[in-house]
N, C-alpha and C. Protein backbone atom coordinates (compact mmCIF):
# COMPACT_ATOMS: atom_id res chain seq x y z
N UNK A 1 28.96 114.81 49.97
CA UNK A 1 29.55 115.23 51.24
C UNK A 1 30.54 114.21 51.79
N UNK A 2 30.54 112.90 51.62
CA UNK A 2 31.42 112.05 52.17
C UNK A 2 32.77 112.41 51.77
N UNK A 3 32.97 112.58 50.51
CA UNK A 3 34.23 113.06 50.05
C UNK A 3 34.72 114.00 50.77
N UNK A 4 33.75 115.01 51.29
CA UNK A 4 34.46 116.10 52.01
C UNK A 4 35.23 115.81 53.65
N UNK A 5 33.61 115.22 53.95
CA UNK A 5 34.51 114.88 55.62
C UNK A 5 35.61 113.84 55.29
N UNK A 6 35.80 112.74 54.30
CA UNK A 6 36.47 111.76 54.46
C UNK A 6 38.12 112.79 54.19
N UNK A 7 38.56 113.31 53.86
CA UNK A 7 39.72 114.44 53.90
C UNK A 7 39.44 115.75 55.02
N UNK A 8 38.55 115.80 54.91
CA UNK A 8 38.69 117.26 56.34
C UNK A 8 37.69 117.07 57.40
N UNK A 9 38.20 116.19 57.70
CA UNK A 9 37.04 115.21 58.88
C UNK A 9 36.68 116.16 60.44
N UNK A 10 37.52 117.18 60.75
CA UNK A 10 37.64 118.42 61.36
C UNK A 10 36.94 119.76 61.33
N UNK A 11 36.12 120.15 59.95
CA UNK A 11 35.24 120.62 59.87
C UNK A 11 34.14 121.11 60.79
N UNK A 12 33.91 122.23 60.89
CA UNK A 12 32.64 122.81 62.20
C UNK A 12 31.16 122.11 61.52
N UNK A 13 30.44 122.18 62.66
CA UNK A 13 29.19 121.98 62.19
C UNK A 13 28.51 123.15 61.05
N UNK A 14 29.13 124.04 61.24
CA UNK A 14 28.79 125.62 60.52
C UNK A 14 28.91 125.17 59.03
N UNK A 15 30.12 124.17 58.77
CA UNK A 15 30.68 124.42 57.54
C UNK A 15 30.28 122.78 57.36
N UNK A 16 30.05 122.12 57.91
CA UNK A 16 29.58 121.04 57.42
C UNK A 16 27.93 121.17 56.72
N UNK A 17 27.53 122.06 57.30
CA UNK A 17 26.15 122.43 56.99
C UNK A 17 26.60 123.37 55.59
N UNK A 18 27.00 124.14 54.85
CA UNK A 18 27.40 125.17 54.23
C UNK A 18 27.50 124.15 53.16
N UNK A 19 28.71 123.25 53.30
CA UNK A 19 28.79 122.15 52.07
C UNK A 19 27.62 121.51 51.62
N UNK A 20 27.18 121.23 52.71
CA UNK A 20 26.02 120.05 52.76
C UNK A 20 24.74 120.79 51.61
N UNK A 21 24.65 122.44 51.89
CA UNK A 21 23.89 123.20 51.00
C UNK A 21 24.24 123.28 49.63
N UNK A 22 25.23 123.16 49.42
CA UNK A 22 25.72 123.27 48.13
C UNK A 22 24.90 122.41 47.01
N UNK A 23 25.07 121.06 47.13
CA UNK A 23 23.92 120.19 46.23
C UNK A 23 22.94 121.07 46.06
N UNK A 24 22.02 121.02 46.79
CA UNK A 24 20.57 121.88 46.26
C UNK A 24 20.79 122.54 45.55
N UNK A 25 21.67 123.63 46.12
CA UNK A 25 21.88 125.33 45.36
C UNK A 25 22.31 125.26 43.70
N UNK A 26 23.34 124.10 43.75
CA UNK A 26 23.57 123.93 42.26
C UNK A 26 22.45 123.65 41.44
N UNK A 27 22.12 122.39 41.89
CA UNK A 27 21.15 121.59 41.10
C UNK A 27 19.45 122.58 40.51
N UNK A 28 19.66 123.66 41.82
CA UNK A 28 18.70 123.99 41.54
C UNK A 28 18.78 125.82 41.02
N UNK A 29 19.86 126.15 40.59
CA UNK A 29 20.31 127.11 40.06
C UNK A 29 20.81 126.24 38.10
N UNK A 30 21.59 125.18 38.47
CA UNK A 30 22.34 124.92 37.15
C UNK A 30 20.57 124.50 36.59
N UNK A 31 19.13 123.93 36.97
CA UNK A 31 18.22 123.81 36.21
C UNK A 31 17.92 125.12 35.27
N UNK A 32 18.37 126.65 35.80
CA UNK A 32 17.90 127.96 35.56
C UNK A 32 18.99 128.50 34.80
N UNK A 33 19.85 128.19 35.31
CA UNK A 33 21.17 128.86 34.36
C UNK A 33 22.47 127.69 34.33
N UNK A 34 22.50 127.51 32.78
CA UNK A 34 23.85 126.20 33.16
C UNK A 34 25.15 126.76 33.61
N UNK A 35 25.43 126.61 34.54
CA UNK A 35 27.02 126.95 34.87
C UNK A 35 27.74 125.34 35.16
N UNK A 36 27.02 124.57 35.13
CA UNK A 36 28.17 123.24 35.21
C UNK A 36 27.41 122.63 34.19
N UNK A 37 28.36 121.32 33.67
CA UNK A 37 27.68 121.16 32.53
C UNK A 37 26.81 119.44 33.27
N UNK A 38 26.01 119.21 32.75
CA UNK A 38 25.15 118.44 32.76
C UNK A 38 25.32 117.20 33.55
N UNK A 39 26.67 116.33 32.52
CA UNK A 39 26.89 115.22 33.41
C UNK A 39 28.34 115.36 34.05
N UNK A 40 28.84 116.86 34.94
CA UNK A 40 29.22 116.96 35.80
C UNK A 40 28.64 117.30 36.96
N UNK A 41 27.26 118.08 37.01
CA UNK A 41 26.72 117.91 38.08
C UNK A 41 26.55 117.22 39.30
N UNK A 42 26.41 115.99 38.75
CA UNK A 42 25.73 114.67 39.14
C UNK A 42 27.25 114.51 40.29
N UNK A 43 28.27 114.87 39.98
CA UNK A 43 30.00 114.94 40.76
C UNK A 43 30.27 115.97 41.11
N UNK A 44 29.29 116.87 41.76
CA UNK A 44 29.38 118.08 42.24
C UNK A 44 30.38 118.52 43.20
N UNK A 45 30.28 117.46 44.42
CA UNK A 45 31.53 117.73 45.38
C UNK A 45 33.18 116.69 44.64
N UNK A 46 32.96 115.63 44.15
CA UNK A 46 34.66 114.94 43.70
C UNK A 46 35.17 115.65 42.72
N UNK A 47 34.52 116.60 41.59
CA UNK A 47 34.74 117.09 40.93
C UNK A 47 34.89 118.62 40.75
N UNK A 48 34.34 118.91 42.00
CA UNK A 48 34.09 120.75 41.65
C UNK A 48 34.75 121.11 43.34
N UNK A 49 33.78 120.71 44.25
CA UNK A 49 34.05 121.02 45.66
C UNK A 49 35.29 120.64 46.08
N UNK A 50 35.63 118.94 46.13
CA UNK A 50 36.88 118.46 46.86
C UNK A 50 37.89 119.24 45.90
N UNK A 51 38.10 118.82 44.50
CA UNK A 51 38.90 119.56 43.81
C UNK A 51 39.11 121.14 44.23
N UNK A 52 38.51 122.21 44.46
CA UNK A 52 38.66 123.43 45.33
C UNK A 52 39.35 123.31 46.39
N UNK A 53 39.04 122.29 47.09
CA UNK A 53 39.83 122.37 48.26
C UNK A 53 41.09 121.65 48.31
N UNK A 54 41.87 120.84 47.46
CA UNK A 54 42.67 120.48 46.99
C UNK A 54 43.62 121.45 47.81
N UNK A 55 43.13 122.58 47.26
CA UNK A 55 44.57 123.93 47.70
C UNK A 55 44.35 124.18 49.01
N UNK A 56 43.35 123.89 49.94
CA UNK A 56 43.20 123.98 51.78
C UNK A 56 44.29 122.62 51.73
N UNK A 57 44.68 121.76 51.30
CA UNK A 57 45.33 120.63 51.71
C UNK A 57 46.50 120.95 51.51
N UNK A 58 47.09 122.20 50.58
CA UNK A 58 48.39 122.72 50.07
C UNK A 58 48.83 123.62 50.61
N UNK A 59 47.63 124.64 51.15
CA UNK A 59 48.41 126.03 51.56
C UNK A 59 47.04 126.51 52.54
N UNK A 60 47.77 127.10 53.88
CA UNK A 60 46.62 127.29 54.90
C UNK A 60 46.94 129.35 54.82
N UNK A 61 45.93 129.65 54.54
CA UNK A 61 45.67 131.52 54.21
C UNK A 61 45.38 131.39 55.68
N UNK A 62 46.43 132.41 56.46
CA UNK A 62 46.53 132.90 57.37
C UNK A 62 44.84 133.89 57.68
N UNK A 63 44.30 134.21 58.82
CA UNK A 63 43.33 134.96 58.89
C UNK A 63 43.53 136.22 58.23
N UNK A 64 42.23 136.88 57.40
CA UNK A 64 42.77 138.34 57.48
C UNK A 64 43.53 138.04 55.74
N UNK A 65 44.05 137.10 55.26
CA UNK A 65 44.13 137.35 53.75
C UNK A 65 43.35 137.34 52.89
N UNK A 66 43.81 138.20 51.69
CA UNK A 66 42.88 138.46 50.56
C UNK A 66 43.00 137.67 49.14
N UNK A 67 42.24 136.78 48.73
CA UNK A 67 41.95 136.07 47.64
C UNK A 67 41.57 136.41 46.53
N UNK A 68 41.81 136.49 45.24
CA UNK A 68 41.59 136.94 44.14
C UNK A 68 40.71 135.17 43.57
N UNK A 69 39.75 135.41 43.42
CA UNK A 69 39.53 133.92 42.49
C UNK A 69 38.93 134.37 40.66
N UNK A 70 39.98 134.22 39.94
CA UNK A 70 39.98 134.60 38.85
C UNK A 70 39.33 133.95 37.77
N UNK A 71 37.99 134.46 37.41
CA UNK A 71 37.14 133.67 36.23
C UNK A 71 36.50 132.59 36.76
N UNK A 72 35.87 133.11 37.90
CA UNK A 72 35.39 131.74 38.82
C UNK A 72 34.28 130.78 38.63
N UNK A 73 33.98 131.38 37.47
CA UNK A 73 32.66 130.01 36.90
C UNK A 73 31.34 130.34 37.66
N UNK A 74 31.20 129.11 37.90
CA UNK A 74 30.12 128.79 39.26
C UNK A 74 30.43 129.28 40.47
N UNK A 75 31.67 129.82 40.67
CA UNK A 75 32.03 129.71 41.94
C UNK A 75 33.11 129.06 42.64
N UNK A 76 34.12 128.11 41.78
CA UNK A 76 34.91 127.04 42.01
C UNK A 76 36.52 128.01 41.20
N UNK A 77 37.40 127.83 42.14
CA UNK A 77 37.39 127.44 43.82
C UNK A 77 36.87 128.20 45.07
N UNK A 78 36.76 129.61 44.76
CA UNK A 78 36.44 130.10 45.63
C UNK A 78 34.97 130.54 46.59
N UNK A 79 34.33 129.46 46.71
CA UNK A 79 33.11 129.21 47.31
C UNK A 79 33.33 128.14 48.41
N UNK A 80 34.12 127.09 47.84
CA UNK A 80 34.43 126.00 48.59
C UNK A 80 35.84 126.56 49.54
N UNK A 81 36.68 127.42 48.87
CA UNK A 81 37.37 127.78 49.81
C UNK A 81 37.20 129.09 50.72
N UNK A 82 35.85 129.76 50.69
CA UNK A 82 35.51 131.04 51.43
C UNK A 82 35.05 130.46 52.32
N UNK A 83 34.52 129.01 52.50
CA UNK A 83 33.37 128.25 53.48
C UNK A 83 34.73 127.69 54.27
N UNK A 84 35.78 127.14 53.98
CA UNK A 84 36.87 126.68 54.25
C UNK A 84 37.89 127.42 54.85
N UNK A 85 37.94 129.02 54.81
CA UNK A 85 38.94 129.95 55.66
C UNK A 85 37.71 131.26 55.71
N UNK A 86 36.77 131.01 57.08
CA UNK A 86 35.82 132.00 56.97
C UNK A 86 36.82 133.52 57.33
N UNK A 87 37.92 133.50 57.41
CA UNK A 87 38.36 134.49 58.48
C UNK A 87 39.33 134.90 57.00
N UNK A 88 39.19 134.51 55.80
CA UNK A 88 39.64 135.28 54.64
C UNK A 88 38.91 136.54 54.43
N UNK A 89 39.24 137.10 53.45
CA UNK A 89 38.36 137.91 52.00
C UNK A 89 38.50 137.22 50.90
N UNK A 90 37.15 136.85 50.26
CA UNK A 90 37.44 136.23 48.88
C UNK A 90 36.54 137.00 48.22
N UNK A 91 37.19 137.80 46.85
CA UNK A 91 36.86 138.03 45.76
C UNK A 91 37.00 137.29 44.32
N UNK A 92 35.65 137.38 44.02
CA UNK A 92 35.53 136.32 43.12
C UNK A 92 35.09 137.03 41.81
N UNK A 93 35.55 136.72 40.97
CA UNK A 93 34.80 137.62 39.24
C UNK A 93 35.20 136.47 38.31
N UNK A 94 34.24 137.00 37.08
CA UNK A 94 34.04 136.30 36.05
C UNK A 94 33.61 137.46 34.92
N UNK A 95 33.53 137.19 34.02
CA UNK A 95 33.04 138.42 32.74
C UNK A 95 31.86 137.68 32.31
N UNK A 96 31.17 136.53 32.58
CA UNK A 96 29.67 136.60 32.08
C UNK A 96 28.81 136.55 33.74
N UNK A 97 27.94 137.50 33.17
CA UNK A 97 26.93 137.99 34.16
C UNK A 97 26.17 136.83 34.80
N UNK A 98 25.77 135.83 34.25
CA UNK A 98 24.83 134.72 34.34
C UNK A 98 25.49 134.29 35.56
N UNK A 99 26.68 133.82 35.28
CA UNK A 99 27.58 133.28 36.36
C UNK A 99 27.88 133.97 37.66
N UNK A 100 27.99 134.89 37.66
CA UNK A 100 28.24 135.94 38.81
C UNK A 100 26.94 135.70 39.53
N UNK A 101 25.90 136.12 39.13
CA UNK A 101 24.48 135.83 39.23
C UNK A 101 24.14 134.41 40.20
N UNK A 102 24.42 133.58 39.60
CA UNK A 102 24.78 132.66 40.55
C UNK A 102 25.85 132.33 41.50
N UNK A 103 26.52 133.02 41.26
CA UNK A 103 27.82 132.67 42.65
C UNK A 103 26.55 133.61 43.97
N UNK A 104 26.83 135.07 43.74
CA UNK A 104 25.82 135.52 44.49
C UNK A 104 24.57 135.39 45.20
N UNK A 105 23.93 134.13 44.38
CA UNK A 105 22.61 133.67 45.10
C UNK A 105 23.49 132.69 45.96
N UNK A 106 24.08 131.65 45.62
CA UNK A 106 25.17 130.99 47.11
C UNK A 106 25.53 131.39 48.01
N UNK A 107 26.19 132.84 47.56
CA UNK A 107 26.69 133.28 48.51
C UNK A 107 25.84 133.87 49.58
N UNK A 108 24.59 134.32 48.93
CA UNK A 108 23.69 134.71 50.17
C UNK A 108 23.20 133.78 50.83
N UNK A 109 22.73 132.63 49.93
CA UNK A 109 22.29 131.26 50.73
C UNK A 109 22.97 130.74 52.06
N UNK A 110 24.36 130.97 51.45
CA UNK A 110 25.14 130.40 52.59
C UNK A 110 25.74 131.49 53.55
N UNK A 111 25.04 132.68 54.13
CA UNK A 111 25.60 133.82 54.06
C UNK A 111 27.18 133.89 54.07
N UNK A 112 27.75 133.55 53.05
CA UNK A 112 29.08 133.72 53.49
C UNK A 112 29.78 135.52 53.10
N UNK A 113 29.82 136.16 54.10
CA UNK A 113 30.60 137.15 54.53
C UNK A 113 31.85 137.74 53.87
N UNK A 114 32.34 137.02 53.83
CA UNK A 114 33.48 137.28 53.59
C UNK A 114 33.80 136.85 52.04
N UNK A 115 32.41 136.90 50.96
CA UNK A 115 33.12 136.96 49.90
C UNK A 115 32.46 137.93 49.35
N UNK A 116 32.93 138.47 47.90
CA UNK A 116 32.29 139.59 46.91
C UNK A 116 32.60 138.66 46.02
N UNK A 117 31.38 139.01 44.91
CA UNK A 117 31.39 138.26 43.86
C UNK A 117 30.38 139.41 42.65
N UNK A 118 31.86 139.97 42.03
CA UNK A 118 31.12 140.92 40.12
C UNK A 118 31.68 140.27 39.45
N UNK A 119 31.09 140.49 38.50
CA UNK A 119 31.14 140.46 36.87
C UNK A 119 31.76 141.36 36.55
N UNK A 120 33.19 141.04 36.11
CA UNK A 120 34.17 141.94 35.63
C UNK A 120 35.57 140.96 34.90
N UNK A 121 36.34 141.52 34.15
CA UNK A 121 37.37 140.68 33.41
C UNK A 121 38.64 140.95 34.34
N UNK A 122 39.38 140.32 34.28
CA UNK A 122 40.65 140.37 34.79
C UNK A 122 41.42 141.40 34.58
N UNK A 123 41.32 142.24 32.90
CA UNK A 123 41.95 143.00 33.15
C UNK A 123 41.60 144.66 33.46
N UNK A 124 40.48 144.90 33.91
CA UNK A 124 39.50 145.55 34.46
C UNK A 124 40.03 145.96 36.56
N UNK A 125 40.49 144.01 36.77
CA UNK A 125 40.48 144.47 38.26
C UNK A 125 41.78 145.01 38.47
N UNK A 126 41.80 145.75 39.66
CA UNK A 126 42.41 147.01 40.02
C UNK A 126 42.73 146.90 41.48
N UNK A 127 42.67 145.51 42.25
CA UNK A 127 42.76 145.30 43.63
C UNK A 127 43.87 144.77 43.93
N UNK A 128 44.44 144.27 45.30
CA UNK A 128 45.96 144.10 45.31
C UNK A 128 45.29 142.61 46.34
N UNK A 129 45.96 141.52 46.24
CA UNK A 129 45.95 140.20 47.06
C UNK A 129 46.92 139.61 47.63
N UNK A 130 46.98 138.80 48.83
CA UNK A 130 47.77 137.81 48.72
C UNK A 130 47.79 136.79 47.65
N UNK A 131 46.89 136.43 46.92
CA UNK A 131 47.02 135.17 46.07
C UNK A 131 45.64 135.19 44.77
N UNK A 132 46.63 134.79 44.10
CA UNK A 132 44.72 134.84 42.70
C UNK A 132 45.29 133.22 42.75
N UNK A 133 43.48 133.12 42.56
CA UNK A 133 43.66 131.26 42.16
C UNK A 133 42.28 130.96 40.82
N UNK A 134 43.01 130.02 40.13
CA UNK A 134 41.84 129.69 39.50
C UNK A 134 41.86 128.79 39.28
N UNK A 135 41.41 128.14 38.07
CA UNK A 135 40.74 126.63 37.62
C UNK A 135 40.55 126.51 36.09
N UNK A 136 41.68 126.42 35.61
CA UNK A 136 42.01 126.26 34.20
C UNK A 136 41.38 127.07 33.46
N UNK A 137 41.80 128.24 33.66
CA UNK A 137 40.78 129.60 33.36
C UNK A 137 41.63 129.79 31.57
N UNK A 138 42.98 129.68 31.71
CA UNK A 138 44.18 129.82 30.42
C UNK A 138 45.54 129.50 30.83
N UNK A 139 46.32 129.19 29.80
CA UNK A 139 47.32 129.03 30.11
C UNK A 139 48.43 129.92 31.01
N UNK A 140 49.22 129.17 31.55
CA UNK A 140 49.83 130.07 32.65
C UNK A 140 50.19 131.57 32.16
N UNK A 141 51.06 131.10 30.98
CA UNK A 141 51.84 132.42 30.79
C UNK A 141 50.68 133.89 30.55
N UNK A 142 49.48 133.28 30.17
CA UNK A 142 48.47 134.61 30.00
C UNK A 142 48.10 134.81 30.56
N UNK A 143 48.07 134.14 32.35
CA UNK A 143 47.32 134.54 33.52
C UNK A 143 48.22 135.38 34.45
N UNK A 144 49.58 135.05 34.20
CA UNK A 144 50.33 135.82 34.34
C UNK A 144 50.52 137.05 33.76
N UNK A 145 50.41 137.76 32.82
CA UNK A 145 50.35 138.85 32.50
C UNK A 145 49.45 139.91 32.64
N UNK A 146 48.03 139.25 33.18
CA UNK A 146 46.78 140.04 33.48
C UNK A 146 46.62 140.17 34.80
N UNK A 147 47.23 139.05 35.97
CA UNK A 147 47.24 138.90 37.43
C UNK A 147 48.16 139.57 37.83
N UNK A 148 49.76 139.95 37.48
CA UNK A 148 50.47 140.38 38.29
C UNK A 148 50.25 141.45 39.01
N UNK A 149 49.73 142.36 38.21
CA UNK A 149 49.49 143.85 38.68
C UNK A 149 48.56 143.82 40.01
N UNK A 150 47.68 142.31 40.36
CA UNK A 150 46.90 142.51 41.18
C UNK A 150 47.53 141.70 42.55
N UNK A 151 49.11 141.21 42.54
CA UNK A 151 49.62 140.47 43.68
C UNK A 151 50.31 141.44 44.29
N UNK A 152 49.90 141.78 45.59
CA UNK A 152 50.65 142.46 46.72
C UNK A 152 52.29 142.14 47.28
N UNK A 153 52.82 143.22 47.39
CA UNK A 153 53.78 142.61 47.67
C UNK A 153 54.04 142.77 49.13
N UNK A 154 53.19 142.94 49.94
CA UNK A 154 53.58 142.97 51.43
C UNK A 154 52.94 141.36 51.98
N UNK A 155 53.62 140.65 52.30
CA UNK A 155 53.21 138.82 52.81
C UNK A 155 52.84 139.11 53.93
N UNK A 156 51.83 138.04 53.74
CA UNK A 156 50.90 138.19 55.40
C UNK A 156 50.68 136.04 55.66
N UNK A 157 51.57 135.57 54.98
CA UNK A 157 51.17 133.76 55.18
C UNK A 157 52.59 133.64 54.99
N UNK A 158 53.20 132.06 55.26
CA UNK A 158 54.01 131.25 55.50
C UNK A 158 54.97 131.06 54.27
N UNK A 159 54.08 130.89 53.02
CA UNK A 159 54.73 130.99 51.69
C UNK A 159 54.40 132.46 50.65
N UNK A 160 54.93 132.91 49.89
CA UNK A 160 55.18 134.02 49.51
C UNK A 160 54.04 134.02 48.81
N UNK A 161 53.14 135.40 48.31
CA UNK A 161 52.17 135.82 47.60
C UNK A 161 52.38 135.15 46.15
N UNK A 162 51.56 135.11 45.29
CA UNK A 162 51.54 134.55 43.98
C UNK A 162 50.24 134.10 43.77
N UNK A 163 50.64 133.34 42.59
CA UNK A 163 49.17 132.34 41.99
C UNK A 163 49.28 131.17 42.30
N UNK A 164 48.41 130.50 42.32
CA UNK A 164 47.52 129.26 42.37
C UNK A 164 46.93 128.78 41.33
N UNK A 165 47.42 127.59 40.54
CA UNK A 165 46.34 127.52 39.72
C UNK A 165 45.72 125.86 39.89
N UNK A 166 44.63 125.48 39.24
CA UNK A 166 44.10 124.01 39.54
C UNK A 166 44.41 123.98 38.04
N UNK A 167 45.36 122.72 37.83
CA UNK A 167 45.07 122.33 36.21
C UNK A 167 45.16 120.89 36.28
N UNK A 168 45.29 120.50 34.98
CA UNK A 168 44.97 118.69 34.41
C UNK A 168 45.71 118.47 33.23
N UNK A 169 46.66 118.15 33.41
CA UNK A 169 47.28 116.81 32.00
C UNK A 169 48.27 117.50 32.30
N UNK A 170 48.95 117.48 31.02
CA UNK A 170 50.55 118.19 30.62
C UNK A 170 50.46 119.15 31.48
N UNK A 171 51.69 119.81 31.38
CA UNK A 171 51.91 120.96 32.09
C UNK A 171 53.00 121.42 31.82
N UNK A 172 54.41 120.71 31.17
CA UNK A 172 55.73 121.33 30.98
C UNK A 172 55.62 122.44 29.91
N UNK A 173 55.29 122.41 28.69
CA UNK A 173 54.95 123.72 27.80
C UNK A 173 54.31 124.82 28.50
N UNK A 174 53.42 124.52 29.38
CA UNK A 174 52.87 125.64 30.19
C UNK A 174 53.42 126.60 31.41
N UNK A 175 54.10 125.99 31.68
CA UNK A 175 55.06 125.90 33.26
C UNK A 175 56.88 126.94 32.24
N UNK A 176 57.11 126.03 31.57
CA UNK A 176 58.36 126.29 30.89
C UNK A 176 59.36 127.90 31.56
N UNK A 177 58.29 128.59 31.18
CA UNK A 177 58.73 129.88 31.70
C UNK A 177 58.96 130.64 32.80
N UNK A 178 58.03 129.03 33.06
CA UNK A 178 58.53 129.66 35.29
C UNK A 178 59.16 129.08 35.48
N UNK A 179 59.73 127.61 34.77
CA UNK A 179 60.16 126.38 36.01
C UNK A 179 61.18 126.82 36.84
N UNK A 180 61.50 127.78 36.74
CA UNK A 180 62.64 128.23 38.27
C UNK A 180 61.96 128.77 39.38
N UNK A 181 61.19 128.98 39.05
CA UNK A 181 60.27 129.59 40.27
C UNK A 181 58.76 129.02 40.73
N UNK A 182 58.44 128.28 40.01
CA UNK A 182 56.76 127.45 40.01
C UNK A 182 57.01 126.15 40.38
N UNK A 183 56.31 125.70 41.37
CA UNK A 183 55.91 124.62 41.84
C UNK A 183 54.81 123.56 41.44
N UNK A 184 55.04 122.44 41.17
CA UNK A 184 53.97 121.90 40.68
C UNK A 184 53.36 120.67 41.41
N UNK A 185 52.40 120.22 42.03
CA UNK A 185 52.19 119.72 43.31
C UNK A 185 50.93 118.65 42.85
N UNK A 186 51.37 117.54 42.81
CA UNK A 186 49.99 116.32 42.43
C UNK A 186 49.02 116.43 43.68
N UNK A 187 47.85 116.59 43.05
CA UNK A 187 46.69 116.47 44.12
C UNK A 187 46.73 114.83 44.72
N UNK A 188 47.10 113.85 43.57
CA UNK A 188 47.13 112.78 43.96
C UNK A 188 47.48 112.39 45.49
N UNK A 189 48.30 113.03 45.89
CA UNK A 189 49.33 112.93 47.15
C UNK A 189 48.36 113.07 48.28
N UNK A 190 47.60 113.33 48.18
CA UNK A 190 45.78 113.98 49.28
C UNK A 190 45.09 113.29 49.40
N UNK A 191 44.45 112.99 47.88
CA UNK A 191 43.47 112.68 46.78
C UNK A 191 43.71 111.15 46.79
N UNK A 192 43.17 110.12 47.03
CA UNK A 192 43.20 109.01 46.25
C UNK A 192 41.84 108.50 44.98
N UNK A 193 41.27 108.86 44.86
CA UNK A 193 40.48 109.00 43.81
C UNK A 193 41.20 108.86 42.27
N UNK A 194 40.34 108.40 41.75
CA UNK A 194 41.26 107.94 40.50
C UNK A 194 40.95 109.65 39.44
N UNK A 195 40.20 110.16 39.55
CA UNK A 195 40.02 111.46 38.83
C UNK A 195 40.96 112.23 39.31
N UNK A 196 41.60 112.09 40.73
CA UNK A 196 42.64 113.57 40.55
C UNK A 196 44.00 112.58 40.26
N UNK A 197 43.72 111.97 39.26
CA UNK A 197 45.79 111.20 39.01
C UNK A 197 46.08 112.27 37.88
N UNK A 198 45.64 112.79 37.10
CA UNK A 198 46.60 113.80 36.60
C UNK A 198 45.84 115.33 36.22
N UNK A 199 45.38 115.30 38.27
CA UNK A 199 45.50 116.97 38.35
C UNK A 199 46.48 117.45 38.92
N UNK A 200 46.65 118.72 39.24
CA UNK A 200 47.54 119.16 39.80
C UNK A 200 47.72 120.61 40.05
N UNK A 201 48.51 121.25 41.39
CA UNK A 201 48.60 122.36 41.78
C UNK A 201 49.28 122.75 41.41
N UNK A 202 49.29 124.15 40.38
CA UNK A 202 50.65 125.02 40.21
C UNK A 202 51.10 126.37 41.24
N UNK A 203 51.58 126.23 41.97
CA UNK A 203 51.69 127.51 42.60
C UNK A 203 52.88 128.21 42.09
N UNK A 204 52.70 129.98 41.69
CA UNK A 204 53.81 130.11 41.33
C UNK A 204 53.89 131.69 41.83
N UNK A 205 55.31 131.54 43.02
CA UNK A 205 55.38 133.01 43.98
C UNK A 205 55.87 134.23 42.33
N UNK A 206 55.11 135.59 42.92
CA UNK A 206 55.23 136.05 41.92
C UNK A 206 55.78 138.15 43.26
């Protein structure tokens, strides 16, 4: 938790408590079903949580927008960021059941409201968003071809609808095909931690 208040030191008591739940819920879900791996656990919030919120430090979702979080694992990013803009919609999917399974017991834990969380593949969903985000789910150009169909084109925030993505290392082979239009944004700039020096935000309006 220090990591968290020490960057969003502004936080309600609501949501300071919400984070604060998170430890348990993992630790005591990842004993039953692994969704993080072993000796990332133990870096639950510098590695999974603060990293999620990385993108609250990049881009503020107006009340009332809709989130796509694509292949969401455990839950990351969009658990840490449904607790973080309660006044969103966040939909969250993944294609293995186990995982969904657990986003869902969080999500009731923490009653958070305002998210849905199935088990379904990307190219299955059929919903329209301001924004899909994920977390090194595949390379850009293939997340692009399965997400577009699900970005709205009526804007309801400050910067234009698109994706979000959280990635790490290289990035020019990946990027290549947008670079006229994709943004690429060091967490570092937030982040002083030596683990986010070569992550980074791709946002790319679509």
């Amino acid at each position: 938790m220090n990591e968290i208040l020490k960057y969003f030191p502004t936080i309600t008591d609501r949501q300071k408590e919400q984070f604060s739940s998170l430890e348990g819920l993992y630790h005591e879900w990842n004993e039953k079903i692994n969704v993080i791996s072993r000796k990332d656990i133990d870096a639950l919030y510098l590695h999974h949580v603060l990293h999620s919120l990385a993108i609250a430090r990049a881009f503020h979702f107006r009340p009332g927008s809709k989130i796509l979080d694509f292949g969401t694992g455990g839950g990351f990013p969009g658990i840490p960021l449904a607790i973080y803009f309660p006044e969103c919609e966040f939909t969250l999917i993944d294609g293995t059941r186990k995982k969904i399974l657990v986003v869902n017991e969080v999500k009731g834990a923490l009653s958070l409201d305002n998210v849905t969380a199935v088990q379904r593949r990307g190219e299955e969903e059929k919903g329209k968003y301001d924004f899909v985000v994920s977390r090194a789910v595949m390379p850009l150009p293939d997340l692009v071809k399965i997400v577009k169909k699900n970005i709205s084109n009526i804007p309801h925030n400050a910067m234009g609808n698109g994706i979000i993505c959280l990635k790490g290392g290289s990035l020019d082979s990946e990027i290549k095909p947008f670079s006229k239009k994709c943004e690429v944004l060091p967490i570092s700039q937030w982040f002083d931690e030596e683990w986010y020096k070569e992550k980074s935000i791709i946002y790319l309006p679509v």
